[in-house]
Protein backbone atom coordinates (compact mmCIF):
# COMPACT_ATOMS: atom_id res chain seq x y z
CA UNK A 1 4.22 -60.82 20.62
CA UNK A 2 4.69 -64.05 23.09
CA UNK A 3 2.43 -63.62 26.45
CA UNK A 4 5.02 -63.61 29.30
CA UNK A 5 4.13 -66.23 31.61
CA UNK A 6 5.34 -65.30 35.33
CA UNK A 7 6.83 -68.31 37.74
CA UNK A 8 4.94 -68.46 40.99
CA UNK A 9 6.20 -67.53 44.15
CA UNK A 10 6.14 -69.05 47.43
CA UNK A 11 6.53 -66.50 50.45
CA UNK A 12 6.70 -67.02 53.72
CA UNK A 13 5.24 -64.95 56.04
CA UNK A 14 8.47 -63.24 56.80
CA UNK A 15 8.70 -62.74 52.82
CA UNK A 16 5.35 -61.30 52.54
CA UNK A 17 5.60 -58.86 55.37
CA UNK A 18 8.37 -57.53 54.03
CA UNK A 19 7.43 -57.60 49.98
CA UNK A 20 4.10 -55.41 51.12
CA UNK A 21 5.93 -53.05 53.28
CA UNK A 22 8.39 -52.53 50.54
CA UNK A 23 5.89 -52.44 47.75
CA UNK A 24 3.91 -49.38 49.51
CA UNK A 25 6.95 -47.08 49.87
CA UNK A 26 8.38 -46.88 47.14
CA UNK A 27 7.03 -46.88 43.64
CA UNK A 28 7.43 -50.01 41.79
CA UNK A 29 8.08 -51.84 38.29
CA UNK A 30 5.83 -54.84 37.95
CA UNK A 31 9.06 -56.63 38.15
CA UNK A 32 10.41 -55.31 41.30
CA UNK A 33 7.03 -56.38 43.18
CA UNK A 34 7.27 -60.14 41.29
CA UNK A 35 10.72 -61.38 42.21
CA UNK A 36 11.16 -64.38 39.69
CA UNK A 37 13.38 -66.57 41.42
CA UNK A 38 14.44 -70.37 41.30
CA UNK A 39 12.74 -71.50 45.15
CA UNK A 40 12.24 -75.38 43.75
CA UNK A 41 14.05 -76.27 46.99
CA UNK A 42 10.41 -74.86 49.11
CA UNK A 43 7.50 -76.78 50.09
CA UNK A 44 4.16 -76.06 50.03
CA UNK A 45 3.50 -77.19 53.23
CA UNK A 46 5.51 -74.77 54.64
CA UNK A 47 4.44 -71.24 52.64
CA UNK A 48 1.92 -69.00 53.65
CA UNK A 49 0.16 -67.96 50.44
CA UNK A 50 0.76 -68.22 46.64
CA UNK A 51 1.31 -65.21 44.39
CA UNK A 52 0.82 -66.04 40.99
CA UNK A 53 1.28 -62.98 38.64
CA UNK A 54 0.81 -64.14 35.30
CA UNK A 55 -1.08 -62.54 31.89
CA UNK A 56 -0.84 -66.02 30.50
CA UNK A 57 -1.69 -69.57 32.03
CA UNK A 58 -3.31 -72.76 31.19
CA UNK A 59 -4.73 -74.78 34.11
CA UNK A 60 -2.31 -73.54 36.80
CA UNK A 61 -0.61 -77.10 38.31
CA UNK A 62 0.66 -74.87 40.87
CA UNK A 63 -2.32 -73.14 41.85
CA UNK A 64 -4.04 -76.29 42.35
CA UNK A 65 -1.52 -77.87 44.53
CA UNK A 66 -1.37 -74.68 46.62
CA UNK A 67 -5.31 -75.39 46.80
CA UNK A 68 -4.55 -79.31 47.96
CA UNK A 69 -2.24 -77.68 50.89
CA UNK A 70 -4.89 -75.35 52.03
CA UNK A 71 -3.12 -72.37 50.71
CA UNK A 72 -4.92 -69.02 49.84
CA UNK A 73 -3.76 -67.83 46.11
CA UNK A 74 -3.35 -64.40 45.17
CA UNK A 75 -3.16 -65.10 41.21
CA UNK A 76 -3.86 -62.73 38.16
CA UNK A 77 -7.74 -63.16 36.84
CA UNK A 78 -7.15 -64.24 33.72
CA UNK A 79 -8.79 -67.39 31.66
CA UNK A 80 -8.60 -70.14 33.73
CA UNK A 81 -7.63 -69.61 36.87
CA UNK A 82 -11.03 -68.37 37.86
CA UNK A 83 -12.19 -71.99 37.84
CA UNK A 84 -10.11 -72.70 40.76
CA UNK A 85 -9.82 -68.81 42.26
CA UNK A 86 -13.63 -67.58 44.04
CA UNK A 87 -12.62 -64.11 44.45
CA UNK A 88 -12.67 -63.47 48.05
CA UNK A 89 -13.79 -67.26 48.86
CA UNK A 90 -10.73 -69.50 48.77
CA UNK A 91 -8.15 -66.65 47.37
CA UNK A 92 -8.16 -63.38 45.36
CA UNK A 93 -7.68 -62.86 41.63
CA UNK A 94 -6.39 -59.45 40.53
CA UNK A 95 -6.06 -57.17 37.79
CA UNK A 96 -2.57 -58.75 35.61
CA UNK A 97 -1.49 -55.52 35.32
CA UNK A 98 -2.67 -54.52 38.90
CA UNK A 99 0.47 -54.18 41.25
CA UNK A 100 -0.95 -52.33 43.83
CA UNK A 101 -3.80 -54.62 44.12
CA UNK A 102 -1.51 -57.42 44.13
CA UNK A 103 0.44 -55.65 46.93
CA UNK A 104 -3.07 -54.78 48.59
CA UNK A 105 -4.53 -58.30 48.67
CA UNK A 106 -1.25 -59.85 49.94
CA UNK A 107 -0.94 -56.96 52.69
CA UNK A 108 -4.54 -58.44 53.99
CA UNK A 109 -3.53 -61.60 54.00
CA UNK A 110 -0.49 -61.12 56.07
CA UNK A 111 -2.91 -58.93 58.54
CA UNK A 112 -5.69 -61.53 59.05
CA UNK A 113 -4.31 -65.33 59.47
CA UNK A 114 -8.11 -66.05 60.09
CA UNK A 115 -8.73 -65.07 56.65
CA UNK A 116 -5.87 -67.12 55.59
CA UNK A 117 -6.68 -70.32 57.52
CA UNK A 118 -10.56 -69.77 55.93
CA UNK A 119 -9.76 -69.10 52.08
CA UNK A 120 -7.35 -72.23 52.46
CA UNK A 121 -10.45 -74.54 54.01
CA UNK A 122 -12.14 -73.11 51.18
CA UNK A 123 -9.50 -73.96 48.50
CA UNK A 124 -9.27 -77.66 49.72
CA UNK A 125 -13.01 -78.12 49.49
CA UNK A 126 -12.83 -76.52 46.53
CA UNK A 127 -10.04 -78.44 44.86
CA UNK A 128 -11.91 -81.75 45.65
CA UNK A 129 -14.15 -80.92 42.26
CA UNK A 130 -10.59 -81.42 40.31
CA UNK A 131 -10.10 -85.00 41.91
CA UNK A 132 -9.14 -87.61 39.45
CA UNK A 133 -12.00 -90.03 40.36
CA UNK A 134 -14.18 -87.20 39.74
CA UNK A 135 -12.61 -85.89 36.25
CA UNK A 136 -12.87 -89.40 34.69
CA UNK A 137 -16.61 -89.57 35.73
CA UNK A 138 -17.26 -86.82 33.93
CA UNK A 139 -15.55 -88.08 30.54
CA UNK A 140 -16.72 -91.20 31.28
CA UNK A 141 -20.09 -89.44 31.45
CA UNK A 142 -19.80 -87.21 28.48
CA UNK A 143 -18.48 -90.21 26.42
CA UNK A 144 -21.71 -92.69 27.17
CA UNK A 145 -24.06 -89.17 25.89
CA UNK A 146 -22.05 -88.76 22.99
CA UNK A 147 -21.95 -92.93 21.90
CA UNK A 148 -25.83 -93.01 22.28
């Protein structure tokens, strides 16, 4: 069976007011909680936080142009994300399956900006490691040990 890979969502703060208040009264489908919706027409630079609910990814793009904008993620901890998520450093990573922590971690985040503003200084410090001049030094690095 094909893993099925979730689009990320942008939410204001409006948005994630309301999608925590209406995730803790009622009882919800995974789906209800993680609208999938076209938003290509958003910028980061105006969002809040990133929810990426996913039990599949690569190298989330997303995730690490979030990071660039100083944006806290709240993403699924599955392979790969981890290497850009700290838990509880520069976002959180949750359970894929885990809509109430989901709902939980984005509920703090709307509570405490100075948490947001913090995890999203963290995330562009720690997004520097992914630079470009940085990646080629390490193949250019691991090329030169391997040719000796």
């Amino acid at each position: 069976m094909a893993k099925k890979v979730c689009r990320p969502l942008l939410y204001s703060y409006q948005e994630l007011k309301a999608t925590a208040i209406h995730s803790q009264t009622q009882k919800l489908e995974k789906s209800a909680l993680l609208r999938l919706e076209n938003r290509h027409s958003q910028t980061l630079s105006s969002q809040h936080t990133l929810l990426l609910p996913s039990e599949g990814e690569g190298l989330p793009g997303v995730v690490m142009e979030a990071m660039s904008q100083g944006l806290p993620s709240v993403c699924s901890n599955i392979p790969c994300i981890p290497d850009l998520i700290d838990n509880n450093k520069n976002g959180f990573l949750c359970n894929k399956d885990g809509v109430g922590e989901f709902a939980n971690n984005v509920n703090l985040l709307i509570k405490k900006k100075n948490l947001r503003d913090t995890f999203g200084k963290d995330a562009r410090i720690k997004i520097k490691q992914f630079s470009w001049d940085k990646s080629l030094k390490k193949y250019e690095d691991l090329y030169s040990k391997l040719l000796k």
